[in-house]
Protein backbone atom coordinates (compact mmCIF):
# COMPACT_ATOMS: atom_id res chain seq x y z
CA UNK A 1 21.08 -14.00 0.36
CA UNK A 2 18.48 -11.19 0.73
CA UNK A 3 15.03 -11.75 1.40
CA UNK A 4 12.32 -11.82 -1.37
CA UNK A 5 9.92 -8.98 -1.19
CA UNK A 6 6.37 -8.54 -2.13
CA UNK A 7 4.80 -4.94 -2.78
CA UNK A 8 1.41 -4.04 -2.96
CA UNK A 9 0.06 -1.04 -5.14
CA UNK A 10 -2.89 1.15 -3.88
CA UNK A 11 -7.07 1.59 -4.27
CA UNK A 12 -7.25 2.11 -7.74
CA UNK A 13 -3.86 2.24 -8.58
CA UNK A 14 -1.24 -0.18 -10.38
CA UNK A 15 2.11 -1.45 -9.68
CA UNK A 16 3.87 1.76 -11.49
CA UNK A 17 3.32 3.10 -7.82
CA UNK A 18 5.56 1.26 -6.00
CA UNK A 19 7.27 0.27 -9.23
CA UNK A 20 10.84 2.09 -8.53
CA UNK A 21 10.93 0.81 -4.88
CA UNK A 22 10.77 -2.24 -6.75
CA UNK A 23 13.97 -1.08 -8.82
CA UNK A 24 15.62 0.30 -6.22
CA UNK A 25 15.07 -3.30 -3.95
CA UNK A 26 16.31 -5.47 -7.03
CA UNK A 27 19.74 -3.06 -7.18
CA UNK A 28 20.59 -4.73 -3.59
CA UNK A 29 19.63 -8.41 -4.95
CA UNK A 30 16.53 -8.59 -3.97
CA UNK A 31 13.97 -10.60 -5.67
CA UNK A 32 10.69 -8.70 -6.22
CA UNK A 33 7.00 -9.30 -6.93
CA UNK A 34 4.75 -6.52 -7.63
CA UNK A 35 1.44 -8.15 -8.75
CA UNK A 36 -1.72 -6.03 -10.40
CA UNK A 37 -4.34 -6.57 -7.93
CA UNK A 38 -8.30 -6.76 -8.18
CA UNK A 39 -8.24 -3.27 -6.75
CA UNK A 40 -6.41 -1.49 -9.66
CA UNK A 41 -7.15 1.19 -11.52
CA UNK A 42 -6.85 -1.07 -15.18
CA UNK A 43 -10.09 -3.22 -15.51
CA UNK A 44 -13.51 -0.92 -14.33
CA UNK A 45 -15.57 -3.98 -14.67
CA UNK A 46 -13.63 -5.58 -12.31
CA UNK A 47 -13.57 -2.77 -9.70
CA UNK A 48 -17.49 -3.01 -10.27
CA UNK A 49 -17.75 -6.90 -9.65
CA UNK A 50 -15.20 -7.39 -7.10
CA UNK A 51 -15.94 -6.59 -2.76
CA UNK A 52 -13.91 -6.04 -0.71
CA UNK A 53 -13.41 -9.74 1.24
CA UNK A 54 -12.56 -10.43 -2.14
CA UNK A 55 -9.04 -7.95 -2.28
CA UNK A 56 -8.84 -9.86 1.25
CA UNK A 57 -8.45 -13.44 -0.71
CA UNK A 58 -6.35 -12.28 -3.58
CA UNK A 59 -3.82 -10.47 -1.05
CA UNK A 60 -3.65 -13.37 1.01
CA UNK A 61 -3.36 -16.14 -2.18
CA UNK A 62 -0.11 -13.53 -3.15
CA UNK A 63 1.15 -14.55 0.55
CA UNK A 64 0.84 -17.84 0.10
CA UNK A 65 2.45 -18.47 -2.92
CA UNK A 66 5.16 -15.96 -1.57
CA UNK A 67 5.34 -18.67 1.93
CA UNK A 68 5.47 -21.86 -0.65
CA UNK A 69 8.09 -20.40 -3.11
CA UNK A 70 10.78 -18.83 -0.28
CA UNK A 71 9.49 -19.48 2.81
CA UNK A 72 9.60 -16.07 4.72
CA UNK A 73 9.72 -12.35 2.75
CA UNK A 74 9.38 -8.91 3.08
CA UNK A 75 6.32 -7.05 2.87
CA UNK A 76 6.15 -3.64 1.48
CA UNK A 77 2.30 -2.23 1.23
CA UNK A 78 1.45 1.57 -0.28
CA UNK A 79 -1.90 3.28 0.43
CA UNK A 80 -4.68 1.09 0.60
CA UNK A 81 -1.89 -1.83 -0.01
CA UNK A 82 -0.34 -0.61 3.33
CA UNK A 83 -3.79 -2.57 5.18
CA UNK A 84 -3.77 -6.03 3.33
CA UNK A 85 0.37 -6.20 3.97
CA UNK A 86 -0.02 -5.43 7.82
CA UNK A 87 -3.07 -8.09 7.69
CA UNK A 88 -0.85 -10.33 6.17
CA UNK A 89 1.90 -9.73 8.31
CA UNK A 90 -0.03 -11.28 10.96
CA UNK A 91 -0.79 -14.35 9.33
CA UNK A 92 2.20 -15.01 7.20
CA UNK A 93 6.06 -14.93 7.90
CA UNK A 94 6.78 -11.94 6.86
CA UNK A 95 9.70 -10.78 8.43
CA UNK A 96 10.00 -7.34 7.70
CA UNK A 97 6.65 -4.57 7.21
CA UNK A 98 6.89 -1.28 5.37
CA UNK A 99 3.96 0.55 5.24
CA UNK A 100 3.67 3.64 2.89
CA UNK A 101 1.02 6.71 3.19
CA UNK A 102 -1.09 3.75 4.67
CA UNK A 103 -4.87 4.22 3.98
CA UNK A 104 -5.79 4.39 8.15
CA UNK A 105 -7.72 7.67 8.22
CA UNK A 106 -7.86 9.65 4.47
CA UNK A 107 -8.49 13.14 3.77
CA UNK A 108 -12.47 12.52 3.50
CA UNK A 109 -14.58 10.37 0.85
CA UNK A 110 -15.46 13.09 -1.25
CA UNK A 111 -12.23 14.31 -1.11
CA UNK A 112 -10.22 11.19 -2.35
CA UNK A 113 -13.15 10.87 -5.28
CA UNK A 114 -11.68 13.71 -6.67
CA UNK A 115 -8.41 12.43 -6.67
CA UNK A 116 -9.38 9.49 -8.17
CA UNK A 117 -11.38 10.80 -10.76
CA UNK A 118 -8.77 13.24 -11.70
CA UNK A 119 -6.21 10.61 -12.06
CA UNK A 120 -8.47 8.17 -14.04
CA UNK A 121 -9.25 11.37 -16.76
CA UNK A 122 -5.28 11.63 -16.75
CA UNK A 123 -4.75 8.69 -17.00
CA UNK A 124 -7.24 6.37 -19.42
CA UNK A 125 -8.32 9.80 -20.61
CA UNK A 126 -12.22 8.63 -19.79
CA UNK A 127 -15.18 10.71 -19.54
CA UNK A 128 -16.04 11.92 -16.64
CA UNK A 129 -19.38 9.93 -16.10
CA UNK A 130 -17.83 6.53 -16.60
CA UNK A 131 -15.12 8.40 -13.80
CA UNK A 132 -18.21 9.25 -11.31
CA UNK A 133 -20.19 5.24 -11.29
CA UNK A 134 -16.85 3.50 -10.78
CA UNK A 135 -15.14 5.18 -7.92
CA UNK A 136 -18.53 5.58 -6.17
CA UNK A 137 -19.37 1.93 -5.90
CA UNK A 138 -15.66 1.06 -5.88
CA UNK A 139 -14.81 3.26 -2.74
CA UNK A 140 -17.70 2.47 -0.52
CA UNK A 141 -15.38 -1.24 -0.74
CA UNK A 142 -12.56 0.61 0.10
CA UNK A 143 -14.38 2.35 2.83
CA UNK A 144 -15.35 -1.14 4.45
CA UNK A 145 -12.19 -2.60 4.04
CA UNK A 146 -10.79 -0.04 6.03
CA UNK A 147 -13.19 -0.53 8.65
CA UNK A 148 -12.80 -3.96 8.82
CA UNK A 149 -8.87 -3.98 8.74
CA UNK A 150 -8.30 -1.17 10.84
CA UNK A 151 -8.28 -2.88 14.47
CA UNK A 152 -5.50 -5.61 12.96
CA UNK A 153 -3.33 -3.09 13.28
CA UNK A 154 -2.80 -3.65 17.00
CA UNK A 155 -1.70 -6.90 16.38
CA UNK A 156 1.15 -6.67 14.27
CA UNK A 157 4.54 -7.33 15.80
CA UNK A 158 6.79 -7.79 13.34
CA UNK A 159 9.73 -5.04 12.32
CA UNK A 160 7.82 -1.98 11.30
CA UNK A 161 8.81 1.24 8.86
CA UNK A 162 6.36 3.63 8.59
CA UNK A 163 6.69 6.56 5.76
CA UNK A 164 4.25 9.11 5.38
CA UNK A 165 4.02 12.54 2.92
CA UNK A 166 3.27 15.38 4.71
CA UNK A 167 1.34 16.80 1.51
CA UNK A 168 -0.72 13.61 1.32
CA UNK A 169 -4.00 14.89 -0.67
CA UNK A 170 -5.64 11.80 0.15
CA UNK A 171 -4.17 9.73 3.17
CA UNK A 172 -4.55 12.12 6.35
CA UNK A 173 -0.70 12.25 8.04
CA UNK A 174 -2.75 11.43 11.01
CA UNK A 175 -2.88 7.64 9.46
CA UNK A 176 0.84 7.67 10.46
CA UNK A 177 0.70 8.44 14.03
CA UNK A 178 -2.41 6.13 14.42
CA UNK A 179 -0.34 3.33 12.74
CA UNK A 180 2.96 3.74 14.60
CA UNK A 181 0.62 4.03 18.14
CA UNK A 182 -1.18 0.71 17.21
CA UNK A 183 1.36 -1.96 16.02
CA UNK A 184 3.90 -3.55 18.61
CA UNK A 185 7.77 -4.83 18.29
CA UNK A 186 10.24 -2.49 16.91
CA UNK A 187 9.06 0.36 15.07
CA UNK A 188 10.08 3.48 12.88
CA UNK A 189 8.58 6.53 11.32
CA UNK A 190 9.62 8.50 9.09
CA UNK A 191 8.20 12.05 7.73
CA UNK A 192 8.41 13.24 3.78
CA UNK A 193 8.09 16.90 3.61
CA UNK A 194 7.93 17.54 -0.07
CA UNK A 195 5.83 14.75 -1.37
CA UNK A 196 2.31 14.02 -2.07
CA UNK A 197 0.35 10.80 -2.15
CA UNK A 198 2.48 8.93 -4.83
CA UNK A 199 5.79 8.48 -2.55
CA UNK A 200 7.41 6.55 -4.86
CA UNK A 201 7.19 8.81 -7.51
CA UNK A 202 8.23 11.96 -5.46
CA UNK A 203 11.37 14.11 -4.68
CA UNK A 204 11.71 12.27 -1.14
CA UNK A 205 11.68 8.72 -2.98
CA UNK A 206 15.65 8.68 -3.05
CA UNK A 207 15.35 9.79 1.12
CA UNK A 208 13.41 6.89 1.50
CA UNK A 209 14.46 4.42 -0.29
CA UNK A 210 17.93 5.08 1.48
CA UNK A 211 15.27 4.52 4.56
CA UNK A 212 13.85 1.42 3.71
CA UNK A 213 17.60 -0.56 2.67
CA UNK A 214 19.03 0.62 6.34
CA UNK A 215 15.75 -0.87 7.79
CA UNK A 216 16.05 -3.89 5.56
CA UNK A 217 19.45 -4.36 6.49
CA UNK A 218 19.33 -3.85 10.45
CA UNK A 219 19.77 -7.50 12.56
């Protein structure tokens, strides 16, 4: 019987990024959760209303319903997601942690703004001012919860695989490095040459998802 898995989408985001990992996990029999957290991309208002201590307590009530319904499980976190699962890791019996383009040191604020706000025009087709009050407000969370989940890094010890883009326009391939220097236990880290921030959704995502089942699979 393979272990459950949870996956966590990124900062402004929504489970379609880590969606066919998801797939790809379920193929092999394993059961998958891929919740829509506070931080999405979806509902503005609540990106507006919600802090970040608060992404803290839904990530952590995911866990915990995760511990009560299997016991231990997998924990697969993407971007900003790639934070709250190694936090989690440390708290919860997670057995296994993959971290993906994990949001450690990005590109620069102003920088990942853009990114955002080109992705919410794409996406929700919104005007541009509704684009600029959001992210603003929104990211200066993002930038606190980074600073405030940053040093748990250094005490996870639990199975690690690390995956980083080396054309990440918003996650700094630094993050990877940092990451793989901080956490203990056995470790792995793998390089993507040809994709960008969405790893999922890239031309490496069959590379790595070949990756992630040998990890998954190792005693």
């Amino acid at each position: 019987m393979k272990q459950p898995c949870l996956l966590f989408h990124g900062f402004t985001g929504g489970p379609y990024e880590v969606e066919p990992l998801a797939r790809h996990l379920r193929e092999r029999g394993q059961l998958c959760e891929v919740p829509m957290l506070p931080w999405n991309g979806q509902n503005q208002q609540q990106l507006l209303t919600t802090r970040w201590e608060d992404w803290v307590q839904a990530a952590e009530r995911h866990a915990e319903q995760m511990t009560a319904t299997y016991g231990s499980f997998d924990m697969v976190g993407f971007s900003m997601g790639g934070l709250l699962a190694a936090y989690l890791s440390i708290r919860y019996p997670v057995r296994k942690l993959i971290l993906l383009n994990t949001a450690v040191i990005y590109v620069s604020p102003g920088r990942l703004l853009n990114v955002i706000r080109d992705e919410w025009k794409y996406q929700r087709k919104i005007s541009l001012v509704k684009a600029k009050s959001t992210p603003l407000l929104a990211t200066w969370q993002f930038t606190r919860l980074v600073r405030h989940l940053k040093p748990e890094l250094s005490l996870v010890n639990k199975p690690t695989l690390i995956a980083q883009s080396e054309r990440d326009q918003v996650i700094h391939p630094q993050s990877a490095r940092y990451i793989y220097s901080k956490v203990r236990g056995q470790r792995e880290l793998h390089w993507h040459a040809r994709s960008d921030h969405l790893i999922c959704l890239s031309e490496d995502a069959p590379m790595l998802f070949k990756q992630i089942s040998a990890f998954l699979d190792k005693e």
